[in-house]
Protein backbone atom coordinates (compact mmCIF):
# COMPACT_ATOMS: atom_id res chain seq x y z
CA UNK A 1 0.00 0.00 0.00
CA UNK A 2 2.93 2.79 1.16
CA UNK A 3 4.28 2.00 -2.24
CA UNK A 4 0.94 2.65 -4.33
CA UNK A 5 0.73 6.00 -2.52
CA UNK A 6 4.23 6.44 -3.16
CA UNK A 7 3.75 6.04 -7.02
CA UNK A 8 0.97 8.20 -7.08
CA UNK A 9 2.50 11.14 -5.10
CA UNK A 10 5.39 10.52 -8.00
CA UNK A 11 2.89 10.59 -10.44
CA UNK A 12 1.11 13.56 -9.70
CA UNK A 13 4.64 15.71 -8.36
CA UNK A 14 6.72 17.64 -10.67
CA UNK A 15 9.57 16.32 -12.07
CA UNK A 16 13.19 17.01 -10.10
CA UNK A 17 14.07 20.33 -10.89
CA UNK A 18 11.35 21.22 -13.08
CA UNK A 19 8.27 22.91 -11.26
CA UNK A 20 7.05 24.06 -14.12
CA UNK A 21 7.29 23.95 -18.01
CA UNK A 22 7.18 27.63 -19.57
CA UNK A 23 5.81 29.14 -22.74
CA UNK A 24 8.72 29.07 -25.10
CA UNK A 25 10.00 25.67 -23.96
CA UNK A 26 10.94 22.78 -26.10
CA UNK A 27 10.22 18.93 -25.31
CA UNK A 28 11.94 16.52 -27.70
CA UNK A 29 11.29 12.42 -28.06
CA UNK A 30 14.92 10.85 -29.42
CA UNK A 31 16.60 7.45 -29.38
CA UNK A 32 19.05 7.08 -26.89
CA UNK A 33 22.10 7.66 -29.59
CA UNK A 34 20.03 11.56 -30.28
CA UNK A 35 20.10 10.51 -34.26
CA UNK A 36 16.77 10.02 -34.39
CA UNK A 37 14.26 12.39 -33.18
CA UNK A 38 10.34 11.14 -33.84
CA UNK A 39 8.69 14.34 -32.14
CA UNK A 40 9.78 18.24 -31.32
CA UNK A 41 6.82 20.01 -29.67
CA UNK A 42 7.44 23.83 -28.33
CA UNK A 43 5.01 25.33 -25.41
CA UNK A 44 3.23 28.29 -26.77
CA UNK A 45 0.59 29.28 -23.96
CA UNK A 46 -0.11 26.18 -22.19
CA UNK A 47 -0.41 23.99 -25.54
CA UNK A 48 2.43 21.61 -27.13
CA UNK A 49 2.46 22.33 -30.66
CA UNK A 50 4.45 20.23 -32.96
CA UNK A 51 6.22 22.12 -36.15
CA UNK A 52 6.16 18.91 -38.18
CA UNK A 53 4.67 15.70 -37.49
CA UNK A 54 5.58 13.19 -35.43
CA UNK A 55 6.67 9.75 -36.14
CA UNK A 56 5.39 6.52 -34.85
CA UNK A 57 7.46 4.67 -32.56
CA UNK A 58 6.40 1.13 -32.08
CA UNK A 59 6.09 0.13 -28.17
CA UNK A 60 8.69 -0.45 -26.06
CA UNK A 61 11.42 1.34 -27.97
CA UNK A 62 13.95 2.97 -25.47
CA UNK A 63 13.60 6.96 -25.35
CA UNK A 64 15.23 9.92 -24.69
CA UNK A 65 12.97 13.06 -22.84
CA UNK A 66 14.69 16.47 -23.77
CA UNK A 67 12.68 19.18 -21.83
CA UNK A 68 14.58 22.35 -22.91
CA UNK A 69 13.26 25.30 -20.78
CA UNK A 70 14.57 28.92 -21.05
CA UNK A 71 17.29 28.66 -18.23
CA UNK A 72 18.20 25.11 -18.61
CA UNK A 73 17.92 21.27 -20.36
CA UNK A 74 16.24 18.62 -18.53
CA UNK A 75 16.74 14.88 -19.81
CA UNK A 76 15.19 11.68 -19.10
CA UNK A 77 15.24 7.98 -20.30
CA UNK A 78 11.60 6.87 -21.14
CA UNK A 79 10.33 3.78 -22.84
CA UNK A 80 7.04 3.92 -25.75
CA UNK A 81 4.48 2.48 -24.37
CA UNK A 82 1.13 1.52 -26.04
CA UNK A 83 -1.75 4.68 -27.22
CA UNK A 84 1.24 7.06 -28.21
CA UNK A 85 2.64 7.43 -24.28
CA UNK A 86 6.37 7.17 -22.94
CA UNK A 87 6.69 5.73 -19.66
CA UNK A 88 9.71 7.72 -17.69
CA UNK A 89 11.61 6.17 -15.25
CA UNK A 90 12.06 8.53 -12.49
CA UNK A 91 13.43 7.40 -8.86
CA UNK A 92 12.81 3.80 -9.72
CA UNK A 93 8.87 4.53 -10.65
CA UNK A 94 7.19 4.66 -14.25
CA UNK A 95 5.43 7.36 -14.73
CA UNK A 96 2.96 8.22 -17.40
CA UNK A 97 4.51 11.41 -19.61
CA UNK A 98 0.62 12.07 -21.11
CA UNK A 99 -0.13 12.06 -17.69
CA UNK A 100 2.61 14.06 -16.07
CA UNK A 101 2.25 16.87 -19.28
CA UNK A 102 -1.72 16.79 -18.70
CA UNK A 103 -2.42 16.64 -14.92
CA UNK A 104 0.83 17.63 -13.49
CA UNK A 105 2.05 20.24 -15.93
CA UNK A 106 -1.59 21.01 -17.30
CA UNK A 107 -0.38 21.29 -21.21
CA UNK A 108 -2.92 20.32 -23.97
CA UNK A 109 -1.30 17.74 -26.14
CA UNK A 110 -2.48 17.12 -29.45
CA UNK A 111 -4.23 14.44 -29.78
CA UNK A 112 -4.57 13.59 -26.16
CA UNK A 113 -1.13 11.79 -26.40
CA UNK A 114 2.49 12.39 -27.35
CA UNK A 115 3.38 9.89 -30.24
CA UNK A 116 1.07 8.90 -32.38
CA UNK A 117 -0.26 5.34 -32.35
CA UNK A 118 1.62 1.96 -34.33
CA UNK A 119 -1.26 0.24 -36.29
């Protein structure tokens, strides 16, 4: 049970050393080598808007997070997970990035999701 709770404070906190994400930040989705990136999205109000499309990623492909804010990069290993989400791994606990961008950071993603879907 402590652990549940534990995952869902983790869930619903901010990432380390990011409170919040500003306007004019950058959030990029890369493999781990950074020669591939499949998404770029840049916060303009509290939206995520994407300059090109993004590409598909099929599930369970290792990730790189880039959160670029205006004083500062931010980087985190994630793994795509099914319904265009990364799951981050952040003191030992998954978390949802949808969720943490939506709830936590409250950014509209397009879509509802950051990658788009595998068929």
């Amino acid at each position: 049970m402590l652990s549940w709770l534990l995952g869902l404070t983790l869930a619903l906190a901010p990432l380390p050393q990011l409170p919040w994400i500003p306007p004019g930040s950058e959030l990029r989705l890369a493999s781990p080598d950074y020669r591939k990136v499949y998404a770029v999205y840049q916060v303009q109000q509290r939206r995520l808007v994407a300059p090109a499309k993004p590409m598909p990623v099929a599930a369970a492909t290792e990730l790189r997070v880039i959160i670029r804010t205006p004083d500062r990069v931010h980087m985190y290993n994630g793994l795509s997970a099914s319904k265009g989400d990364v799951w981050l791994q952040v003191s030992g606990d998954k978390i949802s990035l949808n969720e943490l961008l939506t709830r936590t950071y409250r950014l509209e993603l397009p879509g509802g999701k950051v990658l788009p879907e595998v068929r």
